[in-house]
PDB file of N, CA and C in Angstrom:
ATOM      1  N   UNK A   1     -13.281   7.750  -1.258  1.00  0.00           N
ATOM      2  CA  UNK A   1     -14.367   6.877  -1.660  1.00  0.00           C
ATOM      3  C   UNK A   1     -13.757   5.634  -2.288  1.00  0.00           C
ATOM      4  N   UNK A   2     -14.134   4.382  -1.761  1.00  0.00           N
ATOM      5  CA  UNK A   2     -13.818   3.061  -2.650  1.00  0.00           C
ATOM      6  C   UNK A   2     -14.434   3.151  -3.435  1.00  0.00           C
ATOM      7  N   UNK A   3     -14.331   2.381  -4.777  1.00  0.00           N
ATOM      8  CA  UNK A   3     -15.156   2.045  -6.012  1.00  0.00           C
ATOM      9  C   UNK A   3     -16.438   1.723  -5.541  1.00  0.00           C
ATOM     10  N   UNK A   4     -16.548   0.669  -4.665  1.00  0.00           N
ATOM     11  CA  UNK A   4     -17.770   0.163  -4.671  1.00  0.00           C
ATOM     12  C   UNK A   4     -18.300   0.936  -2.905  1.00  0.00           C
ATOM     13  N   UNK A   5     -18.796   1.312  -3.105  1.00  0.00           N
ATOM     14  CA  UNK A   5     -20.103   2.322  -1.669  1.00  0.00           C
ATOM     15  C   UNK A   5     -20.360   0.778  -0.994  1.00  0.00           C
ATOM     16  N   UNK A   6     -20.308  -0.444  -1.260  1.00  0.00           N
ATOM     17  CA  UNK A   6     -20.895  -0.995  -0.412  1.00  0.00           C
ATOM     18  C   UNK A   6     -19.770  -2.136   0.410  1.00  0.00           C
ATOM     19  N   UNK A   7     -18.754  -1.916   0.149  1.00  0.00           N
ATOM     20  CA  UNK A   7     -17.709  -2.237   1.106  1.00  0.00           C
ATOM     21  C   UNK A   7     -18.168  -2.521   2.276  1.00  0.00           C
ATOM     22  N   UNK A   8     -17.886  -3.463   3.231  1.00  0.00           N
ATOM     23  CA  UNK A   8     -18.321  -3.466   4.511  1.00  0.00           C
ATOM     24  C   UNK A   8     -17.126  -4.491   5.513  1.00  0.00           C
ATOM     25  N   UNK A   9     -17.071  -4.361   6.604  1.00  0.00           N
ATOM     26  CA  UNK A   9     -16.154  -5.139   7.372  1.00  0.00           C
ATOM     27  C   UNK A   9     -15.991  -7.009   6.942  1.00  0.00           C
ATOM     28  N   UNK A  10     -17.343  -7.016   6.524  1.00  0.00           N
ATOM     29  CA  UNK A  10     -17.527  -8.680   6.488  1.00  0.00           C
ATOM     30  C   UNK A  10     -16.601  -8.743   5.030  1.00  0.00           C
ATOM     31  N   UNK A  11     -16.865  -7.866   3.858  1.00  0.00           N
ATOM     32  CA  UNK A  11     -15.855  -7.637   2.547  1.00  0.00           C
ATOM     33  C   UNK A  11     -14.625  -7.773   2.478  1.00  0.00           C
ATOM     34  N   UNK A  12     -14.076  -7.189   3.830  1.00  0.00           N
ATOM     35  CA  UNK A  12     -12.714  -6.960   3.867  1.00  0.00           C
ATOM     36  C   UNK A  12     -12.390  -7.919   4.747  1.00  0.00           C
ATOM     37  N   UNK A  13     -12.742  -8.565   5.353  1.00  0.00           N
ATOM     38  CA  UNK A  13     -12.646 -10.041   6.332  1.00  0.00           C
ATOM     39  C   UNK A  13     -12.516 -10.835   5.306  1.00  0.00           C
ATOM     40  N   UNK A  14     -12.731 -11.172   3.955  1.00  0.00           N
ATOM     41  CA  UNK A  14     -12.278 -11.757   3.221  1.00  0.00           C
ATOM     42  C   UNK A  14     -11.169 -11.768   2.433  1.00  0.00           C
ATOM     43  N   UNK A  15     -10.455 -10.537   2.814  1.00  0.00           N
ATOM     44  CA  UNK A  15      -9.795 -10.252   1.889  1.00  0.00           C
ATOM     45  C   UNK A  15      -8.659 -10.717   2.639  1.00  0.00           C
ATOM     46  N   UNK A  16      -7.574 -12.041   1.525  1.00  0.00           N
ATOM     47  CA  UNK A  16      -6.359 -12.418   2.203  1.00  0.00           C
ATOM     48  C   UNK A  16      -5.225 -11.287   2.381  1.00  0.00           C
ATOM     49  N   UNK A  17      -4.007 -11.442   3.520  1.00  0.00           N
ATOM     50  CA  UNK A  17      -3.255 -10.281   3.299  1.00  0.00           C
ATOM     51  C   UNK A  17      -2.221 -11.020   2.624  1.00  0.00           C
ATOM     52  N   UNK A  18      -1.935  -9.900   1.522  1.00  0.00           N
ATOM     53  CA  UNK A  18      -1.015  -9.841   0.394  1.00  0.00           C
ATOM     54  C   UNK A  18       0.195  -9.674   0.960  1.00  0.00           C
ATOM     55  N   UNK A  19       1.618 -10.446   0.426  1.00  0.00           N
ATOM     56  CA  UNK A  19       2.836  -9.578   0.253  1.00  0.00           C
ATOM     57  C   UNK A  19       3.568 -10.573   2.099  1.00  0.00           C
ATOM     58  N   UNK A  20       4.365 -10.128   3.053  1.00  0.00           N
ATOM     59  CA  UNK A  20       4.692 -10.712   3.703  1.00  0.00           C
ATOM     60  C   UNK A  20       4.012 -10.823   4.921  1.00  0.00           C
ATOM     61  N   UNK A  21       3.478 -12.301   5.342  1.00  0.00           N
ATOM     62  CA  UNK A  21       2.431 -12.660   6.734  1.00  0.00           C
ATOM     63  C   UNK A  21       3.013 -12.224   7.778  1.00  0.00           C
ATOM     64  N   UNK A  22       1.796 -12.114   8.352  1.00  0.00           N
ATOM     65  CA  UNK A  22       2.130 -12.246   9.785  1.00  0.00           C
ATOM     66  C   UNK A  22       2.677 -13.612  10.544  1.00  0.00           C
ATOM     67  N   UNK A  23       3.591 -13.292  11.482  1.00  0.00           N
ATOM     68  CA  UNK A  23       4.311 -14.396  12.332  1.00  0.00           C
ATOM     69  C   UNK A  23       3.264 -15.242  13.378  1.00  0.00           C
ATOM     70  N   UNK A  24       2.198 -14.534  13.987  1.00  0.00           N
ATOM     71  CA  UNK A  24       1.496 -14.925  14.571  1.00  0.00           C
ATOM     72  C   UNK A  24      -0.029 -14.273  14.692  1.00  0.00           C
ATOM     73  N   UNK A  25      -0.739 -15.324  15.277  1.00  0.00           N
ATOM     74  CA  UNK A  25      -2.362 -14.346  15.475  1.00  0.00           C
ATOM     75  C   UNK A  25      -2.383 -13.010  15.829  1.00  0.00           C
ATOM     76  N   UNK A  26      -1.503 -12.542  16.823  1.00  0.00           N
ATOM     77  CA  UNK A  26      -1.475 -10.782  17.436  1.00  0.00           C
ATOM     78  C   UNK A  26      -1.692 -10.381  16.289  1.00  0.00           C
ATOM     79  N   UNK A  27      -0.461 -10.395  15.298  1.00  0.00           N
ATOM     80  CA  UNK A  27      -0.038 -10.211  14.252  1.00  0.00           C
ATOM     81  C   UNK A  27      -1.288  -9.367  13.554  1.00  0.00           C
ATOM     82  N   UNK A  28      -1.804 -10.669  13.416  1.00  0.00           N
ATOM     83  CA  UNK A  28      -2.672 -11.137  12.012  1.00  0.00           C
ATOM     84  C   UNK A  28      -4.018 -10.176  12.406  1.00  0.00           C
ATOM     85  N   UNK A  29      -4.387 -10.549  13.594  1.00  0.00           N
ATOM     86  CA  UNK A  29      -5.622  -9.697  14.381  1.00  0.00           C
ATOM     87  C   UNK A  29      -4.956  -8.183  14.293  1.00  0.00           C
ATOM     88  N   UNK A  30      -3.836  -7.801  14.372  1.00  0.00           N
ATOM     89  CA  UNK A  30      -3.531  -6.550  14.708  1.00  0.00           C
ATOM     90  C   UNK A  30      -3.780  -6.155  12.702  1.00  0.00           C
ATOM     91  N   UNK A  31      -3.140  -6.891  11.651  1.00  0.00           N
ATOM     92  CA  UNK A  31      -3.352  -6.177  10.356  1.00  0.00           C
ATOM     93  C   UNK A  31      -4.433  -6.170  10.156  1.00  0.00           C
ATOM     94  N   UNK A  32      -5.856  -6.852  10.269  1.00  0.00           N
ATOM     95  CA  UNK A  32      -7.305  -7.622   9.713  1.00  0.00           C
ATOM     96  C   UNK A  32      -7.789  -5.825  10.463  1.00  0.00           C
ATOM     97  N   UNK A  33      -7.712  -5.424  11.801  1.00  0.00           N
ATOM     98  CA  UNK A  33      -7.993  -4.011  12.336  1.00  0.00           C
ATOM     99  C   UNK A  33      -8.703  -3.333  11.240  1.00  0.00           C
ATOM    100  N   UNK A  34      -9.794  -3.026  11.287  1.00  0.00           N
ATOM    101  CA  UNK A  34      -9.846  -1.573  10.353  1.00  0.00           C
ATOM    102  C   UNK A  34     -10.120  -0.378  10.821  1.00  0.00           C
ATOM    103  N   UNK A  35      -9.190   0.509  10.461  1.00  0.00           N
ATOM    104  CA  UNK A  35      -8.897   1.869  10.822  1.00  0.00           C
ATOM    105  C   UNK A  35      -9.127   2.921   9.634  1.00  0.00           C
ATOM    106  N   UNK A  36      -9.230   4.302  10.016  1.00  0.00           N
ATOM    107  CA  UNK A  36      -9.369   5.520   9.114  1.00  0.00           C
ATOM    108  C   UNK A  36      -8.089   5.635   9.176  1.00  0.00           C
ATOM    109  N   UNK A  37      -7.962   5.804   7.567  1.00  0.00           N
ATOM    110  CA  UNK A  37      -6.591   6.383   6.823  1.00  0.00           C
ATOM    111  C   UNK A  37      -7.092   7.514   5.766  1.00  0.00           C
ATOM    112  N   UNK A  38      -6.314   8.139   5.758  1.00  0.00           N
ATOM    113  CA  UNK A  38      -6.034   9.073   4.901  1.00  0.00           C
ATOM    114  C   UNK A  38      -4.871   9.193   3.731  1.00  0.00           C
ATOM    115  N   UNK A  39      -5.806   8.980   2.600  1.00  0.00           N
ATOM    116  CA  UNK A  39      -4.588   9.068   1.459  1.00  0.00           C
ATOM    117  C   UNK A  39      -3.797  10.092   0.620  1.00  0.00           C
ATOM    118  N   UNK A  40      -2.716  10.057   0.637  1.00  0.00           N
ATOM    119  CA  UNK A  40      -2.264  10.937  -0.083  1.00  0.00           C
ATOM    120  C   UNK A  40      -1.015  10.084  -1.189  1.00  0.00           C
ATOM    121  N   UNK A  41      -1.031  10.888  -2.338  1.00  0.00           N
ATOM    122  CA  UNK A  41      -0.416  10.164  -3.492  1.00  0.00           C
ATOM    123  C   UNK A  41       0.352  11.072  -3.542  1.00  0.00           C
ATOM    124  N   UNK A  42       2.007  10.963  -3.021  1.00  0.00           N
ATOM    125  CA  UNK A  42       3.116  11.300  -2.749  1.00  0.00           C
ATOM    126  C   UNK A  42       3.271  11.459  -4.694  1.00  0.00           C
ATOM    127  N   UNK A  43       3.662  10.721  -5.609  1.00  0.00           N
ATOM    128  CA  UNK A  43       3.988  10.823  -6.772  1.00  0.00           C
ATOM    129  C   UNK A  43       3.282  11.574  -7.902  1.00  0.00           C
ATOM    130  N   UNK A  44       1.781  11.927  -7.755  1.00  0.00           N
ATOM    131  CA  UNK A  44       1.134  12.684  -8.581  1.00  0.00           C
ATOM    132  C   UNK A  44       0.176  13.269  -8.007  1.00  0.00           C
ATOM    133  N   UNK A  45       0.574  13.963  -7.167  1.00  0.00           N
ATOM    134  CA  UNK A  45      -0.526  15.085  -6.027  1.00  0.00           C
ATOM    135  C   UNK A  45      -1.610  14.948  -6.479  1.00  0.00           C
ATOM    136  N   UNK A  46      -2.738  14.523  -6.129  1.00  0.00           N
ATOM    137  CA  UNK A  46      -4.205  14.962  -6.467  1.00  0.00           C
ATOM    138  C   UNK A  46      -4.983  14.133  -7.441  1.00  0.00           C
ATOM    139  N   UNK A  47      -4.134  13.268  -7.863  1.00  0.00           N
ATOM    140  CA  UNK A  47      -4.485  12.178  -8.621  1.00  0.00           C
ATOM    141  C   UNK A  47      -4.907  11.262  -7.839  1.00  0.00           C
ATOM    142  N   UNK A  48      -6.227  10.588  -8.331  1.00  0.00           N
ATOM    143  CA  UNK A  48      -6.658   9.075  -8.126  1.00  0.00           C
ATOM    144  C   UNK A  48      -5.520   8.145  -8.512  1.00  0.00           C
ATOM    145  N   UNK A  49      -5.317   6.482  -7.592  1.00  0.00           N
ATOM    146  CA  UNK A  49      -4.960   5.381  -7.892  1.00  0.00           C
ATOM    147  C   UNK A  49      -6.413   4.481  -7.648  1.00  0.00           C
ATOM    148  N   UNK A  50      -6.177   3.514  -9.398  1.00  0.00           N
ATOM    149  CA  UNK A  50      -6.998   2.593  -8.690  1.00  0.00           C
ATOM    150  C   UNK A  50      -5.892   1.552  -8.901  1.00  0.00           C
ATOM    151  N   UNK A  51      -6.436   0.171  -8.068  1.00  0.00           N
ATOM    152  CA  UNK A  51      -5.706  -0.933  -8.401  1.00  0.00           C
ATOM    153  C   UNK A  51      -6.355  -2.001  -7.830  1.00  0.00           C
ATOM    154  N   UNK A  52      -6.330  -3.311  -7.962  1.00  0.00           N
ATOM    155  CA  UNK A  52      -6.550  -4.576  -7.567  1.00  0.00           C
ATOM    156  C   UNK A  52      -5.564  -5.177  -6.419  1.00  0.00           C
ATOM    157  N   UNK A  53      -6.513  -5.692  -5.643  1.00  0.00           N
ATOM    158  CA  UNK A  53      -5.938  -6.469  -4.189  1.00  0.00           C
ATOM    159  C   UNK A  53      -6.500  -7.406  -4.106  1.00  0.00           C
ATOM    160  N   UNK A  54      -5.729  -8.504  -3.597  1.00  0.00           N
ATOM    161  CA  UNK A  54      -6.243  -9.810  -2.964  1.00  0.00           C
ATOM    162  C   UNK A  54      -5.424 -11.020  -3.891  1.00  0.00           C
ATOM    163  N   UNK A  55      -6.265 -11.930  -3.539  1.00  0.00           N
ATOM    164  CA  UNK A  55      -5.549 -13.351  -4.604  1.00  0.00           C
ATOM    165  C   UNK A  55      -6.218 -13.815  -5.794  1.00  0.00           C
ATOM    166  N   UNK A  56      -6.016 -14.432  -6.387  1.00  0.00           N
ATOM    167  CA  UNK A  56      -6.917 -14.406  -7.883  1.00  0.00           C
ATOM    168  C   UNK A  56      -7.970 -15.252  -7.764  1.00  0.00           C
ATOM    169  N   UNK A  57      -8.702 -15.967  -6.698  1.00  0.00           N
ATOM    170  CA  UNK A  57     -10.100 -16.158  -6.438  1.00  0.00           C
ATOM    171  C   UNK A  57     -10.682 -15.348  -6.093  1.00  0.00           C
ATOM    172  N   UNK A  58     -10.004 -14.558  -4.966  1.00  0.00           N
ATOM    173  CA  UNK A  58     -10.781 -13.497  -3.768  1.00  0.00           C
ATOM    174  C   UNK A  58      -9.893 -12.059  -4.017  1.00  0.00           C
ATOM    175  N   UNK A  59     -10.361 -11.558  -5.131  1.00  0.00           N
ATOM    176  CA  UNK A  59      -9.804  -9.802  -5.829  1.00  0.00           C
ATOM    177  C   UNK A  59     -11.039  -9.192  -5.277  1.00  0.00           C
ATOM    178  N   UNK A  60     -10.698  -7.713  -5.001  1.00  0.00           N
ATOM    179  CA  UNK A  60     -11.213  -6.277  -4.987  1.00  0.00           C
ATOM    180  C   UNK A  60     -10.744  -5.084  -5.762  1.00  0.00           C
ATOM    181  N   UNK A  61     -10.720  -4.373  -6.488  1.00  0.00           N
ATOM    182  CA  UNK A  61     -10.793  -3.549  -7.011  1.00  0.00           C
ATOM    183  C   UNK A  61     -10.665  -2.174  -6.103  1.00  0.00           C
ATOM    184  N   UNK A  62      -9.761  -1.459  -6.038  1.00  0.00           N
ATOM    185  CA  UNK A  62     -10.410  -0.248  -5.075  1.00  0.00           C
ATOM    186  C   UNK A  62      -9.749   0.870  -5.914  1.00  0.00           C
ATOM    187  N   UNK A  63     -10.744   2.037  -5.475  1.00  0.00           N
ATOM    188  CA  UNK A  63      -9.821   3.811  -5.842  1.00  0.00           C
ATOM    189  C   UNK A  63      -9.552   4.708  -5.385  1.00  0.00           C
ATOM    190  N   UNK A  64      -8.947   5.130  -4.834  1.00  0.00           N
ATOM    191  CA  UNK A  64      -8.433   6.347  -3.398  1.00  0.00           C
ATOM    192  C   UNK A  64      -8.003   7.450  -3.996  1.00  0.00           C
ATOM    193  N   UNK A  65      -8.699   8.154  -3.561  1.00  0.00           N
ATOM    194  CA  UNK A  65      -8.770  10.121  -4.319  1.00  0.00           C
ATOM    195  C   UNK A  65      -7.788  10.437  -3.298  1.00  0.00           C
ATOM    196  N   UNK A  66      -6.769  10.971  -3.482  1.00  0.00           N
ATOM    197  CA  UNK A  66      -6.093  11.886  -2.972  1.00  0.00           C
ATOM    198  C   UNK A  66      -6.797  13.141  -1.493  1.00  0.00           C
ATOM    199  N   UNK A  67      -5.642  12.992  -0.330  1.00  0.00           N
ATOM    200  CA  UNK A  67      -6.366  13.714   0.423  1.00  0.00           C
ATOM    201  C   UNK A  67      -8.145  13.157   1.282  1.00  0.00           C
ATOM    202  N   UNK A  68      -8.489  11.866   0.370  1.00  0.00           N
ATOM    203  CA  UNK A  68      -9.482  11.641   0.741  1.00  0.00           C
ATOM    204  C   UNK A  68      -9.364  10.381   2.208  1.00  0.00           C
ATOM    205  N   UNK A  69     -10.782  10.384   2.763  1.00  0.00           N
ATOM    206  CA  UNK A  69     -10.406   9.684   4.073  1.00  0.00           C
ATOM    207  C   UNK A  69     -10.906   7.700   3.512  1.00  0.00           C
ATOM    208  N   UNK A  70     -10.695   6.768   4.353  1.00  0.00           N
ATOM    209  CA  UNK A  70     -11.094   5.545   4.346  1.00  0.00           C
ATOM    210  C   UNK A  70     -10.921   4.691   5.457  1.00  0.00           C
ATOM    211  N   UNK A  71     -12.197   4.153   5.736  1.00  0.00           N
ATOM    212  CA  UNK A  71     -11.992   2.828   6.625  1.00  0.00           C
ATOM    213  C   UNK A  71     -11.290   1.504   6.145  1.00  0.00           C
ATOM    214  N   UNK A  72     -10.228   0.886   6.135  1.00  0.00           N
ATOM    215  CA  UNK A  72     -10.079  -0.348   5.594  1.00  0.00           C
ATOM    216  C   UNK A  72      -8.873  -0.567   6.279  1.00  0.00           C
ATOM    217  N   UNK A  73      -8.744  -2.265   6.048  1.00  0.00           N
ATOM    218  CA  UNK A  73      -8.059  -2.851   7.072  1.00  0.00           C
ATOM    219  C   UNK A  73      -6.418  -2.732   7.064  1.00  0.00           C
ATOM    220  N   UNK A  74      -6.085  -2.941   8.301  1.00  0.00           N
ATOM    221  CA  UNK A  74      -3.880  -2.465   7.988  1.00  0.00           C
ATOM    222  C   UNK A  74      -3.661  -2.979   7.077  1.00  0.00           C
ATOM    223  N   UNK A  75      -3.923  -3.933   6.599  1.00  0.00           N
ATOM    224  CA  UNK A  75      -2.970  -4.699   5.780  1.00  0.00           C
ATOM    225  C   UNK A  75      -2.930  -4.216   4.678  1.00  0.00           C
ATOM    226  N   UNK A  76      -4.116  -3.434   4.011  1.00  0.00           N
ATOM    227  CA  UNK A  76      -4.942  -2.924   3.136  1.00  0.00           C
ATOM    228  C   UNK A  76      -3.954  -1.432   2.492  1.00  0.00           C
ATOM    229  N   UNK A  77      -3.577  -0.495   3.880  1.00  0.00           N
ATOM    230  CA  UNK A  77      -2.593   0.082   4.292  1.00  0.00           C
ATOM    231  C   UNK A  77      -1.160   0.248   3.563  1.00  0.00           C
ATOM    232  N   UNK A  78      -0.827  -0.880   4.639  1.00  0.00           N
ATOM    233  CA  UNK A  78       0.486  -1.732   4.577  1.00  0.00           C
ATOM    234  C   UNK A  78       0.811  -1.618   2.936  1.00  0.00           C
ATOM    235  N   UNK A  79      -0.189  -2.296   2.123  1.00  0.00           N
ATOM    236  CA  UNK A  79       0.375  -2.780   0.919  1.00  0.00           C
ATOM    237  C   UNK A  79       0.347  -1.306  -0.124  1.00  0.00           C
ATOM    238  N   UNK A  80      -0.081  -0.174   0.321  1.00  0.00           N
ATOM    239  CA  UNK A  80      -0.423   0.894  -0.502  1.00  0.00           C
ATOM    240  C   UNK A  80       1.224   1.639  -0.163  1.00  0.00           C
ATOM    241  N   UNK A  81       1.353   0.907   1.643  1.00  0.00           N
ATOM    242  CA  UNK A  81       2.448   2.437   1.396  1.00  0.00           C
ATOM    243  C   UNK A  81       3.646   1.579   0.948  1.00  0.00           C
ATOM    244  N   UNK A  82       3.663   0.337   0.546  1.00  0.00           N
ATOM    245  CA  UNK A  82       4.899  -0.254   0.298  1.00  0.00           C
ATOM    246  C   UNK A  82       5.204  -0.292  -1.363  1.00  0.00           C
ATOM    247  N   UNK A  83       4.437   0.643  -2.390  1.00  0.00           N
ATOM    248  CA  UNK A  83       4.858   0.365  -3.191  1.00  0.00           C
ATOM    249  C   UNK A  83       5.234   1.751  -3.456  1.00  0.00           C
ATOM    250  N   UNK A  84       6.611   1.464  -4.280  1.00  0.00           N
ATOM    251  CA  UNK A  84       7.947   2.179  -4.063  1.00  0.00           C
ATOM    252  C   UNK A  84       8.416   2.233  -5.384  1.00  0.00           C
ATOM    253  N   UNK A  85       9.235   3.692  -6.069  1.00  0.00           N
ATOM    254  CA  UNK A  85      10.221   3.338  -7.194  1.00  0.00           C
ATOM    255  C   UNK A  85      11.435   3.160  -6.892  1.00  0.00           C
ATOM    256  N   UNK A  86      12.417   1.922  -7.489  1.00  0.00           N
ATOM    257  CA  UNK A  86      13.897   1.731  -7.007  1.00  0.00           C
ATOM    258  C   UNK A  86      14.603   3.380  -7.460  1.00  0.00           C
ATOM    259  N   UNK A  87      15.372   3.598  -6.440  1.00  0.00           N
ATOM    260  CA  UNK A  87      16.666   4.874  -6.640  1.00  0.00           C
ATOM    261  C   UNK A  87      18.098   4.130  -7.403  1.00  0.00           C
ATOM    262  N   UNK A  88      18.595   4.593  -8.230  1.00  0.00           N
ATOM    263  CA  UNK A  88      19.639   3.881  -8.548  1.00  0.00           C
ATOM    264  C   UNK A  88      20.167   4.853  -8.644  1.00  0.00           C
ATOM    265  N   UNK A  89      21.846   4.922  -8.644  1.00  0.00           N
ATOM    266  CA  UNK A  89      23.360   5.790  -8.853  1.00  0.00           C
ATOM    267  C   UNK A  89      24.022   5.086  -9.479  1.00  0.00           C
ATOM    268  N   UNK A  90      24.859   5.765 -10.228  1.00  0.00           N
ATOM    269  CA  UNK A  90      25.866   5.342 -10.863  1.00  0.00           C
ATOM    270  C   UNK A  90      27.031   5.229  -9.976  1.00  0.00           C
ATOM    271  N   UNK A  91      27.788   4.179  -9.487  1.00  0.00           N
ATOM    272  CA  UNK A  91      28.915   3.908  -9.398  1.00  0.00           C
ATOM    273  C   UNK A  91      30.174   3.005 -10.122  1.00  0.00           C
ATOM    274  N   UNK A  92      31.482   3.981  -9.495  1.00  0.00           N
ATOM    275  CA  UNK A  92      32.715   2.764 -10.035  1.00  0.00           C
ATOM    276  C   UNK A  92      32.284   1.271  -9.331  1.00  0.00           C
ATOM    277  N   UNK A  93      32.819   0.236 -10.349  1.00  0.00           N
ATOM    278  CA  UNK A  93      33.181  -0.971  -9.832  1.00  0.00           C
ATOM    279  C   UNK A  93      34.219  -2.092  -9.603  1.00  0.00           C
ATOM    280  N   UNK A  94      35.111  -0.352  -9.698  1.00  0.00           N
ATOM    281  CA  UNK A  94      36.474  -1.098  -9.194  1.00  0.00           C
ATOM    282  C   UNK A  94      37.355  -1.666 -10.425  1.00  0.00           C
ATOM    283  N   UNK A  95      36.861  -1.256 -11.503  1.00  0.00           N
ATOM    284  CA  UNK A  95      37.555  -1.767 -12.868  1.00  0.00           C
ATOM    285  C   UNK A  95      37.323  -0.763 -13.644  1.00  0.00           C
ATOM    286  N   UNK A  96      37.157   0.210 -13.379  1.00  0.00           N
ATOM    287  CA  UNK A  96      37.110   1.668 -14.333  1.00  0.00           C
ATOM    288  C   UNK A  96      35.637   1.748 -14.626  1.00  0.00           C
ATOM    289  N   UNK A  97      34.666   1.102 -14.763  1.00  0.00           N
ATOM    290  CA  UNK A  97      33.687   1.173 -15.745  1.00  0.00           C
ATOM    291  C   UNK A  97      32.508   1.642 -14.633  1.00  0.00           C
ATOM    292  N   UNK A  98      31.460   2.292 -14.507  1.00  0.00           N
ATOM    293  CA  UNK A  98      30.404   2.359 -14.318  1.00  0.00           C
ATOM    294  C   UNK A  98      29.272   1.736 -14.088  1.00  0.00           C
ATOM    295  N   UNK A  99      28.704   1.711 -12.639  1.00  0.00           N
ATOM    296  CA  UNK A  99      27.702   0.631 -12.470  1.00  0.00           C
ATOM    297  C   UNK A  99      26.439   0.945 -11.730  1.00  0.00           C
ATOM    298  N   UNK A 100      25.012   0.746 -12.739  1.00  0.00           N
ATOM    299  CA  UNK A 100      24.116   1.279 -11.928  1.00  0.00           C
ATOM    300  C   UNK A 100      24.137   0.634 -10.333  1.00  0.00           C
ATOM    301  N   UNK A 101      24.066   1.210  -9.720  1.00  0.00           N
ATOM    302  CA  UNK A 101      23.827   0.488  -7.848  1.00  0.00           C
ATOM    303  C   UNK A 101      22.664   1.072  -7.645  1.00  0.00           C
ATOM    304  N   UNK A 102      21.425   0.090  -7.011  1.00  0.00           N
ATOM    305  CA  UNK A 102      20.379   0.686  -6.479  1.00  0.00           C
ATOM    306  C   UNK A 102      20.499   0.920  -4.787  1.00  0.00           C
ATOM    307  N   UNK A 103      19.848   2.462  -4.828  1.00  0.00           N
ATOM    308  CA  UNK A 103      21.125   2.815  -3.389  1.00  0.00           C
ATOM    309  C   UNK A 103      19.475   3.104  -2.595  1.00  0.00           C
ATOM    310  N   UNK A 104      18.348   2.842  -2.925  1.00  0.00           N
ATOM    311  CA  UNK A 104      17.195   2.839  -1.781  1.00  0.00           C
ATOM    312  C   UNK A 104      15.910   2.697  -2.710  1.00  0.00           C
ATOM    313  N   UNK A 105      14.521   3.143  -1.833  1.00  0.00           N
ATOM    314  CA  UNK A 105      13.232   3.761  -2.529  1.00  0.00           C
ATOM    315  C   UNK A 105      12.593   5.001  -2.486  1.00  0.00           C
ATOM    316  N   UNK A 106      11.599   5.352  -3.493  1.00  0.00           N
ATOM    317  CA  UNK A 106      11.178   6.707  -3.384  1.00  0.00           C
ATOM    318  C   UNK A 106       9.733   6.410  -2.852  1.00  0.00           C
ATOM    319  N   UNK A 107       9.341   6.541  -1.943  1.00  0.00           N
ATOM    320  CA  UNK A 107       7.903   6.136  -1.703  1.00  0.00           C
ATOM    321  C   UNK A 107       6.931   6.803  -2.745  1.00  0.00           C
ATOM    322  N   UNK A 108       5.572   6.283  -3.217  1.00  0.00           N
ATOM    323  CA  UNK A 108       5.007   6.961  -4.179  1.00  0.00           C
ATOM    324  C   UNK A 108       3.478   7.058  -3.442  1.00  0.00           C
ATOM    325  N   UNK A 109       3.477   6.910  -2.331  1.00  0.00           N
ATOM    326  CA  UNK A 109       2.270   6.466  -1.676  1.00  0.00           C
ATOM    327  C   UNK A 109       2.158   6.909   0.380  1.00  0.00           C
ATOM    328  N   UNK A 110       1.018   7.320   0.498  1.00  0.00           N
ATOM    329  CA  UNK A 110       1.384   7.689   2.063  1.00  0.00           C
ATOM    330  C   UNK A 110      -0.409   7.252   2.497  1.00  0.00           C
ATOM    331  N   UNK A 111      -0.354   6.409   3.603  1.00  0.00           N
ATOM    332  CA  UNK A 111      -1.514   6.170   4.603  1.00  0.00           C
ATOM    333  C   UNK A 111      -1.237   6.309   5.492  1.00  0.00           C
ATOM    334  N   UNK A 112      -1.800   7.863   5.717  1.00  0.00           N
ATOM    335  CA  UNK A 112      -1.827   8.018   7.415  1.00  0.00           C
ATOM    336  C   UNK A 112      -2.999   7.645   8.197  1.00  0.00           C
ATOM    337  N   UNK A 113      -2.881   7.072   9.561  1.00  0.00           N
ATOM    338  CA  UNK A 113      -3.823   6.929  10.239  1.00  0.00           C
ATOM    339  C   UNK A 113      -4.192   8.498  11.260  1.00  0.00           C
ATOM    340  N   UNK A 114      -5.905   7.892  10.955  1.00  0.00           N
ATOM    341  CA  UNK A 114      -6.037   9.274  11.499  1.00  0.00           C
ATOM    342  C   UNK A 114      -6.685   8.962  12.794  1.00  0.00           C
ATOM    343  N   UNK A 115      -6.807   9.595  14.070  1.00  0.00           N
ATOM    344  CA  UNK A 115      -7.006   9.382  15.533  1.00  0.00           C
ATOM    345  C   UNK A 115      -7.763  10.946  15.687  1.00  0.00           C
ATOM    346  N   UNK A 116      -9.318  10.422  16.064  1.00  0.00           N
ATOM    347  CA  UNK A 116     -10.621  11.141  16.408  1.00  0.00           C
ATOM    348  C   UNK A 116     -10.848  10.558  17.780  1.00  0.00           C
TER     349      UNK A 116
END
């Protein structure tokens, strides 16, 4: 369930995509798509996220229950499964001493698309 029940395609047609554009219209037409996803919160099983999307004229608010289903657009997606905690290790740096190195991410977030 989104926060607001009255979400609708024309809502999310407003909504700019966040984070890195598309190269071209395919692109852009292919993220704007809205598809059923299914959320799951990889970092605190069963827990709700809410959070804010968009640009600071044109914000939405949304909240995704765990396990639960949603229509909304790729990009919408895109930006849920890309947020990540850095992995860091300790390595040498070649002078005896110890150095955090960030060696990847832990995903904290999963949208699967679902196909009916």
């Amino acid at each position: 369930m989104i926060t607001e029940n009255t979400k609708t395609e024309k809502d999310f047609s407003k909504l700019p995509i966040v984070g890195r554009q598309p190269r071209d219209e395919k692109e852009e037409k292919f993220l704007k798509e809205i598809c059923e996803f299914e959320f799951l919160n990889l970092e605190d099983t069963g827990l709700s996220i809410t959070f804010p999307y968009g640009s600071t004229n044109n914000q939405q608010n949304f909240q995704l229950f765990h396990g639960a289903r949603y229509k909304v657009p790729r990009h919408l997606a895109r930006h849920v499964e890309t947020r990540a905690t850095p992995k860091y290790e300790w390595r040498p740096d070649g002078t005896g001493q110890m150095k955090g190195q960030r060696v990847g991410d832990k995903p904290r977030f999963q949208m699967r698309q679902v196909y009916e």
